[in-house]
PDB file of N, CA and C in Angstrom:
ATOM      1  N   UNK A   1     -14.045  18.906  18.396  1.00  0.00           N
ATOM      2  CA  UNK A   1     -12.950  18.590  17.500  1.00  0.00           C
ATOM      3  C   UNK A   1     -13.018  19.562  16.331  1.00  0.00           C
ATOM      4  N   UNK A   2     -11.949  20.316  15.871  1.00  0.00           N
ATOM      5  CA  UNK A   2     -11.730  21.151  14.879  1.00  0.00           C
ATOM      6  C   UNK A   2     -12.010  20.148  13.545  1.00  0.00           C
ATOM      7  N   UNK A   3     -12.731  21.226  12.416  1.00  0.00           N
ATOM      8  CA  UNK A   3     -12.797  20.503  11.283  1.00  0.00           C
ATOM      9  C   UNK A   3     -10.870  19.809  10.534  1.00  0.00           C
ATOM     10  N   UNK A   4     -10.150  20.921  10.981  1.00  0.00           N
ATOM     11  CA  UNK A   4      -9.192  19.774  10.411  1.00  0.00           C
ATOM     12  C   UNK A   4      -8.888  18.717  11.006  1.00  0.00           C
ATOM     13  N   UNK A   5      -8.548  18.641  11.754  1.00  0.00           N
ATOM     14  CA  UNK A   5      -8.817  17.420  12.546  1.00  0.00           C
ATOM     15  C   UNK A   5      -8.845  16.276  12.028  1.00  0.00           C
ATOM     16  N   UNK A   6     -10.521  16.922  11.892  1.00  0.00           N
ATOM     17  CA  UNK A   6     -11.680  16.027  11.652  1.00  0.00           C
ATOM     18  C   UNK A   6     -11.404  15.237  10.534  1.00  0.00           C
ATOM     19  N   UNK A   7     -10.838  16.292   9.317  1.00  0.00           N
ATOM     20  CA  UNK A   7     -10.538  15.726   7.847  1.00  0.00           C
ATOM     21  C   UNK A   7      -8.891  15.126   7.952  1.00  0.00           C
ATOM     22  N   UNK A   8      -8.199  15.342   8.966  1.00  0.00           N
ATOM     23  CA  UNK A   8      -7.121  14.532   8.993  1.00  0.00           C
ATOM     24  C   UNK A   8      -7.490  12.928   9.370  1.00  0.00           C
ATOM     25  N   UNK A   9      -8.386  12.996  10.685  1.00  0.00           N
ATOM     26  CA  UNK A   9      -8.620  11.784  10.874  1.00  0.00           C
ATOM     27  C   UNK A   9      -9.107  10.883   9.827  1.00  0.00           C
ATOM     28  N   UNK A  10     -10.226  11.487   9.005  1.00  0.00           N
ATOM     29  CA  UNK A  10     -10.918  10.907   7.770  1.00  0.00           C
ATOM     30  C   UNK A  10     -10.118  10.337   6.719  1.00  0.00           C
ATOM     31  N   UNK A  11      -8.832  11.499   6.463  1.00  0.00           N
ATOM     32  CA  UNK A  11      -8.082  10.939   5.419  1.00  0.00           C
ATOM     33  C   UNK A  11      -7.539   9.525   5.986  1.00  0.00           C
ATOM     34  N   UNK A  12      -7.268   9.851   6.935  1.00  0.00           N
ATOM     35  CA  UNK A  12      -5.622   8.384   7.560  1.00  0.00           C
ATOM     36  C   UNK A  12      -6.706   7.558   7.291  1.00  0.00           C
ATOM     37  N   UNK A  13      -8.109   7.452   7.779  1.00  0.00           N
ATOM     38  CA  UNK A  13      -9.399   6.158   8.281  1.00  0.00           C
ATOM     39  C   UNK A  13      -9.311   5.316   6.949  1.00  0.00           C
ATOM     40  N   UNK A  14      -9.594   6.198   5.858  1.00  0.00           N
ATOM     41  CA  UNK A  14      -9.896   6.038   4.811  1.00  0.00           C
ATOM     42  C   UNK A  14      -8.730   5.582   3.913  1.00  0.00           C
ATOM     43  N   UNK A  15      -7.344   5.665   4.515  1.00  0.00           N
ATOM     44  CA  UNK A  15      -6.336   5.647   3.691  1.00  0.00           C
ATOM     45  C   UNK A  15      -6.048   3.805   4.002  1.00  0.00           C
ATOM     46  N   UNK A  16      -6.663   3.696   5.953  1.00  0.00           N
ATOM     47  CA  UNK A  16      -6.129   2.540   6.550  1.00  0.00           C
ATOM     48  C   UNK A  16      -7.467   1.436   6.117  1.00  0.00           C
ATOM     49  N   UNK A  17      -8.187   1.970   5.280  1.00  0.00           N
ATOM     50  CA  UNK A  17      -9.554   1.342   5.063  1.00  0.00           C
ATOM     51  C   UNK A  17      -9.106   0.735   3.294  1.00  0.00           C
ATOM     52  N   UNK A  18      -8.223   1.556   2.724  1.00  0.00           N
ATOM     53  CA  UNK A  18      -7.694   0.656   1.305  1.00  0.00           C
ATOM     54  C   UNK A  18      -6.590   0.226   1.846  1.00  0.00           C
ATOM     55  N   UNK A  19      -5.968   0.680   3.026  1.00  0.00           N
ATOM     56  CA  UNK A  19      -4.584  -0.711   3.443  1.00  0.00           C
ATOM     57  C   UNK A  19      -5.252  -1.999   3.096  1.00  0.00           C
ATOM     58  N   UNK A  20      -6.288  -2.284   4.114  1.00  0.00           N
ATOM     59  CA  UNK A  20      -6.780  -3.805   4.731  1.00  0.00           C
ATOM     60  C   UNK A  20      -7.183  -4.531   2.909  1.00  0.00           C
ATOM     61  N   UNK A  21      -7.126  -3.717   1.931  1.00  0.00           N
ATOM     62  CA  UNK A  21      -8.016  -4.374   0.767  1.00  0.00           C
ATOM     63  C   UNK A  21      -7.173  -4.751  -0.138  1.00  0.00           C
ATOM     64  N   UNK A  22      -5.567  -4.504   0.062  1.00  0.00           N
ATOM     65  CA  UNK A  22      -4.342  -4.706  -0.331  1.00  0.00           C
ATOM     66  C   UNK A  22      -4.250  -6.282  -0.796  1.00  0.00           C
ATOM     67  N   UNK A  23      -3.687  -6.686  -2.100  1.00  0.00           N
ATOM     68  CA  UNK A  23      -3.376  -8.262  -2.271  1.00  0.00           C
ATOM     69  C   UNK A  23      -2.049  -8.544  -2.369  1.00  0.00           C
ATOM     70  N   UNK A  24      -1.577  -7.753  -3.228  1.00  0.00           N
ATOM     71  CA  UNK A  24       0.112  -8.407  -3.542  1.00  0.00           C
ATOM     72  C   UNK A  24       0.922  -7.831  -2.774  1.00  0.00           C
ATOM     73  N   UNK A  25       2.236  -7.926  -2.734  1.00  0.00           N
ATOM     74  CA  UNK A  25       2.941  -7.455  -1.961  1.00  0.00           C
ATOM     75  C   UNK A  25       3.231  -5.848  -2.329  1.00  0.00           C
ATOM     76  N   UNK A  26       3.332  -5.560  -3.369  1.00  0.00           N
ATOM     77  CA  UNK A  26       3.581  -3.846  -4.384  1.00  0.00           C
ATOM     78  C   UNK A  26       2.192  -3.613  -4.036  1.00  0.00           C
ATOM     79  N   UNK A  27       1.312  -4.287  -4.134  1.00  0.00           N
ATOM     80  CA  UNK A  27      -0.183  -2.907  -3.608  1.00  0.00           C
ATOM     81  C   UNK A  27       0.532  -3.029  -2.096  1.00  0.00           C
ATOM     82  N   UNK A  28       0.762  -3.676  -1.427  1.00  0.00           N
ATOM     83  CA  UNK A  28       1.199  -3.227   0.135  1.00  0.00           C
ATOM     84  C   UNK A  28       1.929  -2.540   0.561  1.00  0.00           C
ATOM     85  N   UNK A  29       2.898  -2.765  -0.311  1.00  0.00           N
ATOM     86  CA  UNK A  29       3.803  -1.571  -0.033  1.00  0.00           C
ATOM     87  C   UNK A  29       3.419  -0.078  -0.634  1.00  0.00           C
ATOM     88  N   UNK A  30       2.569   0.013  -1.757  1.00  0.00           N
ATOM     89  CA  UNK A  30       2.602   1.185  -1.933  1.00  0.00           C
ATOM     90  C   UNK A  30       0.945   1.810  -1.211  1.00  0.00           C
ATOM     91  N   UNK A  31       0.401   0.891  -0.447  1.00  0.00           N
ATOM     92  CA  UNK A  31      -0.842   1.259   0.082  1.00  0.00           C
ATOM     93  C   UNK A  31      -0.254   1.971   1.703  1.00  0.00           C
ATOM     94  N   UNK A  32       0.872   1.226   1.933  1.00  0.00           N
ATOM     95  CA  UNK A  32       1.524   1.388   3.703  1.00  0.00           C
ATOM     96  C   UNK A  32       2.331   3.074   3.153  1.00  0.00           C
ATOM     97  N   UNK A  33       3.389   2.583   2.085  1.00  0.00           N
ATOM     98  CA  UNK A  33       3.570   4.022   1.593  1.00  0.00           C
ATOM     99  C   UNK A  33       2.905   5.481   1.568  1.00  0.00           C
ATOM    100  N   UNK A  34       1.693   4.983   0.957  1.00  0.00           N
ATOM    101  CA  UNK A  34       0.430   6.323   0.752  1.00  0.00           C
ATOM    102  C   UNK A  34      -0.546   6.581   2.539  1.00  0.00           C
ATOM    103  N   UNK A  35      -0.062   5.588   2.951  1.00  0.00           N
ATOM    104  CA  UNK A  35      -0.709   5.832   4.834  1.00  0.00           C
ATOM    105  C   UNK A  35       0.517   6.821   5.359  1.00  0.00           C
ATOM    106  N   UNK A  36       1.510   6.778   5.100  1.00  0.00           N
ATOM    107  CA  UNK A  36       2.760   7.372   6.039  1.00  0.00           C
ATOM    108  C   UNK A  36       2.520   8.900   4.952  1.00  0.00           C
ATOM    109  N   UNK A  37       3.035   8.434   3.660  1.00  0.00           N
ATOM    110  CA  UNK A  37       2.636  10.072   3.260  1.00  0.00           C
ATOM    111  C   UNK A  37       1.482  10.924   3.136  1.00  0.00           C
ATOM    112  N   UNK A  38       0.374  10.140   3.579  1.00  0.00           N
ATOM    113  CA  UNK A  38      -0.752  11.159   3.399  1.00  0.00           C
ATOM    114  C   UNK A  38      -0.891  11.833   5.345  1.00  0.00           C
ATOM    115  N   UNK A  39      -0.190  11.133   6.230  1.00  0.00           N
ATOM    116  CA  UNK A  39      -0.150  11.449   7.681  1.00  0.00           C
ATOM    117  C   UNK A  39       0.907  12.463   7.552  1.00  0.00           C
ATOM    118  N   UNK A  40       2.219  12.258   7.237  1.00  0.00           N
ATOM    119  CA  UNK A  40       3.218  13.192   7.128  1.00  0.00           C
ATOM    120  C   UNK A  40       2.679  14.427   6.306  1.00  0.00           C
ATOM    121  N   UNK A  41       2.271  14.385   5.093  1.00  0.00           N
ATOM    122  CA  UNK A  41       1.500  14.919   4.420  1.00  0.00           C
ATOM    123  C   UNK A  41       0.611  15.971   5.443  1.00  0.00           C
ATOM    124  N   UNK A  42      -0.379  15.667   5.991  1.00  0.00           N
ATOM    125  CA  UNK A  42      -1.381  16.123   6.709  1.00  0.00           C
ATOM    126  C   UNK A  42      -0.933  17.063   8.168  1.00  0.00           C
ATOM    127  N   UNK A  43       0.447  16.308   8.215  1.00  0.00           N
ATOM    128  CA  UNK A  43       0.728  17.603   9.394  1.00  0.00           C
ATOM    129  C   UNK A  43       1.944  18.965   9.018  1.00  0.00           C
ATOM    130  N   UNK A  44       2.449  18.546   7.610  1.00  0.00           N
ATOM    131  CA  UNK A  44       2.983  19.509   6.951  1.00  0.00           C
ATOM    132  C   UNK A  44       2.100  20.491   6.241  1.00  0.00           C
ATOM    133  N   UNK A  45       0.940  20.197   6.060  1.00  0.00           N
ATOM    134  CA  UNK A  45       0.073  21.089   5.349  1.00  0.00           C
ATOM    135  C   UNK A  45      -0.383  21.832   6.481  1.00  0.00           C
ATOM    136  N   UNK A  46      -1.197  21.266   7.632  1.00  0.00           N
ATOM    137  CA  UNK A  46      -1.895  21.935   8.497  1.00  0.00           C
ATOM    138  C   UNK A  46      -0.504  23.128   9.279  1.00  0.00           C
ATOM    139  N   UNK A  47       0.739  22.511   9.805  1.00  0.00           N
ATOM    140  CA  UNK A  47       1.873  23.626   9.859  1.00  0.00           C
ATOM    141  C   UNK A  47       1.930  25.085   8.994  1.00  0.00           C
ATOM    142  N   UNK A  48       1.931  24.322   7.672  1.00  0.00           N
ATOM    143  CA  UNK A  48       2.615  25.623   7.034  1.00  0.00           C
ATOM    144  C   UNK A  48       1.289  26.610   6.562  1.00  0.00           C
ATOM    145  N   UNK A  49      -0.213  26.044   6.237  1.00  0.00           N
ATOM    146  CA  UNK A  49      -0.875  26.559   6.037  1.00  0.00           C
ATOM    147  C   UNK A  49      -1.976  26.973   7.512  1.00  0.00           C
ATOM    148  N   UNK A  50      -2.348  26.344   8.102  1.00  0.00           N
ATOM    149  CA  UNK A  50      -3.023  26.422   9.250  1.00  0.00           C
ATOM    150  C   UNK A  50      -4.360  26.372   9.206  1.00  0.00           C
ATOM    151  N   UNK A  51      -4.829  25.536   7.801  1.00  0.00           N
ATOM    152  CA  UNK A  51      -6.165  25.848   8.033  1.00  0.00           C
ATOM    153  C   UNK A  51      -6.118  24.090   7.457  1.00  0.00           C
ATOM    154  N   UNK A  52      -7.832  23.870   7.448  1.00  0.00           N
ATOM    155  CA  UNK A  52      -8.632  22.482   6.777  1.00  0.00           C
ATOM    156  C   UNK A  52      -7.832  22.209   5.035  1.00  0.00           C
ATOM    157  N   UNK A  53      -7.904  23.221   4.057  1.00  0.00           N
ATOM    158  CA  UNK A  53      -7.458  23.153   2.911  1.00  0.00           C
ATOM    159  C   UNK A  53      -6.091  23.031   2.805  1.00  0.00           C
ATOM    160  N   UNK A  54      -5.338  23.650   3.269  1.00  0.00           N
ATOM    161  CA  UNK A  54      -3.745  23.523   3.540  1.00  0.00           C
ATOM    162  C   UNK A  54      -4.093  21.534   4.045  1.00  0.00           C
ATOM    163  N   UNK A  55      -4.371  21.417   5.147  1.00  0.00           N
ATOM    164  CA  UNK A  55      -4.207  20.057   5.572  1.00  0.00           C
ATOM    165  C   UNK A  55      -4.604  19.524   4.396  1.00  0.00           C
ATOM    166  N   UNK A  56      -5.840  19.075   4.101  1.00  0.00           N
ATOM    167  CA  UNK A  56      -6.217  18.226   3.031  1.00  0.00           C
ATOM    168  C   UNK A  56      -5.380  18.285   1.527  1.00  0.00           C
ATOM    169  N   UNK A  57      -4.461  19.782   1.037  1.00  0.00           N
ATOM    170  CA  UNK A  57      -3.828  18.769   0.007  1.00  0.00           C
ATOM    171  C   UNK A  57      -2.597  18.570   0.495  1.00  0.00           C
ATOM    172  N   UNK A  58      -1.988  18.545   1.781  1.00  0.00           N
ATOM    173  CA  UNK A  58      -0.839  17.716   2.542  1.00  0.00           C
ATOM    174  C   UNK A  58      -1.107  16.505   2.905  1.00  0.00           C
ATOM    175  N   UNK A  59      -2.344  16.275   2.399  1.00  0.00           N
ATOM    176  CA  UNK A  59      -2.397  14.963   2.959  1.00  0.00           C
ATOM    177  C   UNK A  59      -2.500  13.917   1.602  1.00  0.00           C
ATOM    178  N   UNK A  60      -3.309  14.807   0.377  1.00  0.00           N
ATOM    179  CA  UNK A  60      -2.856  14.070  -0.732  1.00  0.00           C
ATOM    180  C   UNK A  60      -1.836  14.000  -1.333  1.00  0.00           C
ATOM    181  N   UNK A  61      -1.105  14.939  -1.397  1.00  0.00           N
ATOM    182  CA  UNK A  61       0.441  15.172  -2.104  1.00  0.00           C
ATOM    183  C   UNK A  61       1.141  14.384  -1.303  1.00  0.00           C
ATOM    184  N   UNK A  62       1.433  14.142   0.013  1.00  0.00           N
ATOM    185  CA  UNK A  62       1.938  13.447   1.027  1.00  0.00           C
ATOM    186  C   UNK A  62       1.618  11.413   0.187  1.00  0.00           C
ATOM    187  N   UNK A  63       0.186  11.444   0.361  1.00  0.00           N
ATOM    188  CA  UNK A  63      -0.317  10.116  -0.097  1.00  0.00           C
ATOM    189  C   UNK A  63       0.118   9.482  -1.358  1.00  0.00           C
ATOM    190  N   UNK A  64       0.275  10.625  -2.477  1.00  0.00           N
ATOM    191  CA  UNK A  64       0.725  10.410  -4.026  1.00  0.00           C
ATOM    192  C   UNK A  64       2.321  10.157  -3.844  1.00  0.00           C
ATOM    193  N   UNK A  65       3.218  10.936  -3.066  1.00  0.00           N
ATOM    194  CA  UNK A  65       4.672  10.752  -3.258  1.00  0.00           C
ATOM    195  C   UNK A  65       4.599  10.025  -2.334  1.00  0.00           C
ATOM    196  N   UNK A  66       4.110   9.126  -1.124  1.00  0.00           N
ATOM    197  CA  UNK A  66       4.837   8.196  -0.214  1.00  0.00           C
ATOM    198  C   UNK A  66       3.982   6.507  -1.019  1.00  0.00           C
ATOM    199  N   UNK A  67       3.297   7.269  -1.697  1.00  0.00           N
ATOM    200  CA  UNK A  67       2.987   5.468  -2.922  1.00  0.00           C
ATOM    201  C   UNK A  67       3.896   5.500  -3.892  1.00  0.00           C
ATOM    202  N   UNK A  68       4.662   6.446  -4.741  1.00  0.00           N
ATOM    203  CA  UNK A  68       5.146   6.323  -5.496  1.00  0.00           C
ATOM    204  C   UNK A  68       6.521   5.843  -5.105  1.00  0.00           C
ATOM    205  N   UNK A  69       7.145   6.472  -4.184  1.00  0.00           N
ATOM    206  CA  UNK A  69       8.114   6.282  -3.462  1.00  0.00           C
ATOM    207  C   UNK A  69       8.607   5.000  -2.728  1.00  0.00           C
ATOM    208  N   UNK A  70       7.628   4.355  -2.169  1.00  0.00           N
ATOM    209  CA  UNK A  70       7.456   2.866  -2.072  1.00  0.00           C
ATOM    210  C   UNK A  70       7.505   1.753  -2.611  1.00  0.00           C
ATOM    211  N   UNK A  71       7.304   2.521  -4.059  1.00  0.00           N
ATOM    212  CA  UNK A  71       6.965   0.979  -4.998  1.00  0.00           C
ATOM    213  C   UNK A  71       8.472   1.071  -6.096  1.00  0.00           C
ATOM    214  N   UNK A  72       8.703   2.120  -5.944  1.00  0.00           N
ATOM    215  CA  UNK A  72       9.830   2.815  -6.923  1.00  0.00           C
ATOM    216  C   UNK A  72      11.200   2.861  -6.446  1.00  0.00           C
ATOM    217  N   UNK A  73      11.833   2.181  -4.751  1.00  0.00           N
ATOM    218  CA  UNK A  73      12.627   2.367  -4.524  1.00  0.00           C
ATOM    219  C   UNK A  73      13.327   0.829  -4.317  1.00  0.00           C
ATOM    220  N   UNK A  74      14.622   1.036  -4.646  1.00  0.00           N
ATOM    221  CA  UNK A  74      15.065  -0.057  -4.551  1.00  0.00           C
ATOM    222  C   UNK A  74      14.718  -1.675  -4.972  1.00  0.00           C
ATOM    223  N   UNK A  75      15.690  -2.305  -4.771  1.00  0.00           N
ATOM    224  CA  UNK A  75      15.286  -4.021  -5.195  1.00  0.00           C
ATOM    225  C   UNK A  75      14.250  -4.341  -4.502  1.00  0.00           C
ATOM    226  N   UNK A  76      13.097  -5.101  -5.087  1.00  0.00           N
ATOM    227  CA  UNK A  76      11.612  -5.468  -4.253  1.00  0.00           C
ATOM    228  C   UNK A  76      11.845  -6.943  -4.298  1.00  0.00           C
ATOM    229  N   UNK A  77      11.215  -7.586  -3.099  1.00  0.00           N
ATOM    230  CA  UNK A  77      11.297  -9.038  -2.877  1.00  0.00           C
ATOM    231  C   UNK A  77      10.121  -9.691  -4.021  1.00  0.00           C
ATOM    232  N   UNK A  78      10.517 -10.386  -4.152  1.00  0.00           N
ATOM    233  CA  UNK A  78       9.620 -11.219  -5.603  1.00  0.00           C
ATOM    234  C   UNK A  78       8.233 -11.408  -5.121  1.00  0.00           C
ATOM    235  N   UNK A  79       7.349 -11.267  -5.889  1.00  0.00           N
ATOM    236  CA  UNK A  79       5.704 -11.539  -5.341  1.00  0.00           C
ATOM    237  C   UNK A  79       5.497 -12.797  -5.642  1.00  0.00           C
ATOM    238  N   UNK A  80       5.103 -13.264  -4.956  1.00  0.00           N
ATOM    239  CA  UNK A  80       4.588 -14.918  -5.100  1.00  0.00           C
ATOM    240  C   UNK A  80       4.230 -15.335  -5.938  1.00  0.00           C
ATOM    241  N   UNK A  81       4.037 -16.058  -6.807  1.00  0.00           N
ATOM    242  CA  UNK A  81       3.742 -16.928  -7.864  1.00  0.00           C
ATOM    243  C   UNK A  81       2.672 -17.732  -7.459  1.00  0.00           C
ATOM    244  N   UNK A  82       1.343 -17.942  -7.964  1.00  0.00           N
ATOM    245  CA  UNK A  82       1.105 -19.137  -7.813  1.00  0.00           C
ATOM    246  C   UNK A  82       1.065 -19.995  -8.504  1.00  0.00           C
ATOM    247  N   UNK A  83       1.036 -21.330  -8.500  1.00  0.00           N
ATOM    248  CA  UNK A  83       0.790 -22.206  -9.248  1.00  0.00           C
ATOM    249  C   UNK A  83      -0.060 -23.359  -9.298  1.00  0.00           C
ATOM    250  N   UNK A  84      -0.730 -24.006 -10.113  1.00  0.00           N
ATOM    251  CA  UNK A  84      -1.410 -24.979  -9.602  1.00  0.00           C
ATOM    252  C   UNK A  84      -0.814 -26.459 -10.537  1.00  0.00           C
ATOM    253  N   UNK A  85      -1.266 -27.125  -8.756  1.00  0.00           N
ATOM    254  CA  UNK A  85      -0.631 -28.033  -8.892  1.00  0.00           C
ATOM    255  C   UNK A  85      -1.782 -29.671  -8.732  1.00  0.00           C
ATOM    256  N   UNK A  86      -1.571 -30.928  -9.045  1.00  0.00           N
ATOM    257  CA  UNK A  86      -2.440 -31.789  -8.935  1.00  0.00           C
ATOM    258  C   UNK A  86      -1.608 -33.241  -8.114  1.00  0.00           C
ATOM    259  N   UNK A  87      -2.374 -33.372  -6.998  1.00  0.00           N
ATOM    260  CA  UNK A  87      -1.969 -34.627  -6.055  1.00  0.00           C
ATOM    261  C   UNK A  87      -2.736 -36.110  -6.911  1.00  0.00           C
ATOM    262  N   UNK A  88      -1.848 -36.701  -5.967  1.00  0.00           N
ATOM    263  CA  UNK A  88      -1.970 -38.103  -6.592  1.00  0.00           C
ATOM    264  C   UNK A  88      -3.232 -38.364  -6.615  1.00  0.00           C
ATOM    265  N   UNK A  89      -4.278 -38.570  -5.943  1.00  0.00           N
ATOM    266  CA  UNK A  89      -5.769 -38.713  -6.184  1.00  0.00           C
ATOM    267  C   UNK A  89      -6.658 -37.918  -7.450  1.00  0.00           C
ATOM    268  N   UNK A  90      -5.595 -37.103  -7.713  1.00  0.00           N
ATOM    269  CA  UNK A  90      -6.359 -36.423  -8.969  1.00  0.00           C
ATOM    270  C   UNK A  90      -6.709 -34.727  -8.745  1.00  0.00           C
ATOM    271  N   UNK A  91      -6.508 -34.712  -7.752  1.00  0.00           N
ATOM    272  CA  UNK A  91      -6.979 -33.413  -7.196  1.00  0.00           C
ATOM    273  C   UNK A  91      -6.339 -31.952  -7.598  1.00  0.00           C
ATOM    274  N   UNK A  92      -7.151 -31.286  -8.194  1.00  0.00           N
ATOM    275  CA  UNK A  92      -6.318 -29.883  -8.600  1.00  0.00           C
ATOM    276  C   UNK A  92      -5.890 -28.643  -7.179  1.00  0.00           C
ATOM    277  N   UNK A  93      -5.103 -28.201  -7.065  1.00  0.00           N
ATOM    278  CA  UNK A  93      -5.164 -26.850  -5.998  1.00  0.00           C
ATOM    279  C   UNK A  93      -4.457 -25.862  -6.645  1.00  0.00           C
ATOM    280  N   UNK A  94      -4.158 -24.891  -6.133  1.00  0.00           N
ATOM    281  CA  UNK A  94      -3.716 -23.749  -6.064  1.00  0.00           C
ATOM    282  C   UNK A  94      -2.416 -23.781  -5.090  1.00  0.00           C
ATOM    283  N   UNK A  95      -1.048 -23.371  -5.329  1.00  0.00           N
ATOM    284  CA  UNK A  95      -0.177 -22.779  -4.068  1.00  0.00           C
ATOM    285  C   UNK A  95       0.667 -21.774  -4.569  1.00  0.00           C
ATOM    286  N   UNK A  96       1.678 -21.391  -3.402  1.00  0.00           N
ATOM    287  CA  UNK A  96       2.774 -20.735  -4.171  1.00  0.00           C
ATOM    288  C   UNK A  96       3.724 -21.559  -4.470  1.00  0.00           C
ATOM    289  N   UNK A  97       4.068 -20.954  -5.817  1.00  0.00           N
ATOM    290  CA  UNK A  97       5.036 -21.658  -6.538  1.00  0.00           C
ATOM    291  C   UNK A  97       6.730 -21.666  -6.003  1.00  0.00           C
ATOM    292  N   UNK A  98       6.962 -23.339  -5.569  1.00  0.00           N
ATOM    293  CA  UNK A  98       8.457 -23.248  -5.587  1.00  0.00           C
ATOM    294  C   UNK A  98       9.442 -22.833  -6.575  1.00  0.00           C
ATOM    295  N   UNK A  99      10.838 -23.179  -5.963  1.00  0.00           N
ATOM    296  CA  UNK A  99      11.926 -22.547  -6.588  1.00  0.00           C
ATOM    297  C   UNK A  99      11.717 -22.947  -7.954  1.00  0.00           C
ATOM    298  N   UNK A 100      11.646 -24.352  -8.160  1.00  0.00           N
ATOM    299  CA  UNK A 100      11.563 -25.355  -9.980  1.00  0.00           C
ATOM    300  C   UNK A 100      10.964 -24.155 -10.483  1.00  0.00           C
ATOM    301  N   UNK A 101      10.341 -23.471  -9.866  1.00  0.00           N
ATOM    302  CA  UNK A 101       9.452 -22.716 -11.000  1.00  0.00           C
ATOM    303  C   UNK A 101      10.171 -21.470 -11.564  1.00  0.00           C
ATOM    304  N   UNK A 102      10.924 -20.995 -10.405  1.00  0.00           N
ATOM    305  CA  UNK A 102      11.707 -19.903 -10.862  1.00  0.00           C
ATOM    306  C   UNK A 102      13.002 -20.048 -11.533  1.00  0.00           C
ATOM    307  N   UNK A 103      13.846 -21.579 -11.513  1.00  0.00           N
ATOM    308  CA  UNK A 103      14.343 -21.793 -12.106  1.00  0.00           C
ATOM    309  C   UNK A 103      14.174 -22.548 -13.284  1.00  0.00           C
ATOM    310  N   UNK A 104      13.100 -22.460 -13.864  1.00  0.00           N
ATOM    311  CA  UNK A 104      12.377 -23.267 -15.023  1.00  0.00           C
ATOM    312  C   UNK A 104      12.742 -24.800 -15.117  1.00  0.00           C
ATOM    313  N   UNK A 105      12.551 -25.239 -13.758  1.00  0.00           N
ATOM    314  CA  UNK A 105      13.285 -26.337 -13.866  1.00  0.00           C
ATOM    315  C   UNK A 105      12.097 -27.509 -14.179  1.00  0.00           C
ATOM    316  N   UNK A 106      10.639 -27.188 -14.211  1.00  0.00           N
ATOM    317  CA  UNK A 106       9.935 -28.077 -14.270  1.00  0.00           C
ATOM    318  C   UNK A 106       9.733 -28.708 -15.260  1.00  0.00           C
TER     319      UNK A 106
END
């Protein structure tokens, strides 16, 4: 296996290795974002340059504009709220917060 390759594979591994560590919905989208542009990224660099260094900063410049691009476009679906809430026995939990909440209706 050629060293670029090698460092293409590493980048995506490593890119799909902070996907999985993702919490809210905006780190997800801009973590899935920075996977597509650091791959797109990585085969526009290795094209136009043809070597390991060409790939590797196509794969970061790729990674920086397909996170930014993700989180920055368009209307985003609301991130969950949580709230905590207490049942009749007394009991405290944690959930996501219904509508009352978004309409301050509580």
């Amino acid at each position: 296996m050629s060293l670029s390759k090698l460092a293409t594979a590493g980048a995506v591994l490593m890119t799909l290795a902070v996907t999985a560590c993702s919490q809210t919905a905006q780190q997800q989208r801009a973590t899935g974002g920075a996977a597509l542009g650091a791959a797109g990224g990585a085969l526009v660099g290795q094209a136009i340059g043809g070597n390991t260094e060409s790939t590797l900063i196509g794969a970061g410049a790729g990674a920086l504009l397909g996170a930014v691009l993700a989180t920055s476009g368009g209307p985003q679906p609301r991130d969950q709220e949580m709230c905590r809430y207490q049942d009749r026995y007394g009991r405290i939990f944690t959930a996501p917060c219904d509508e009352r909440y978004y309409r301050r209706g509580y």
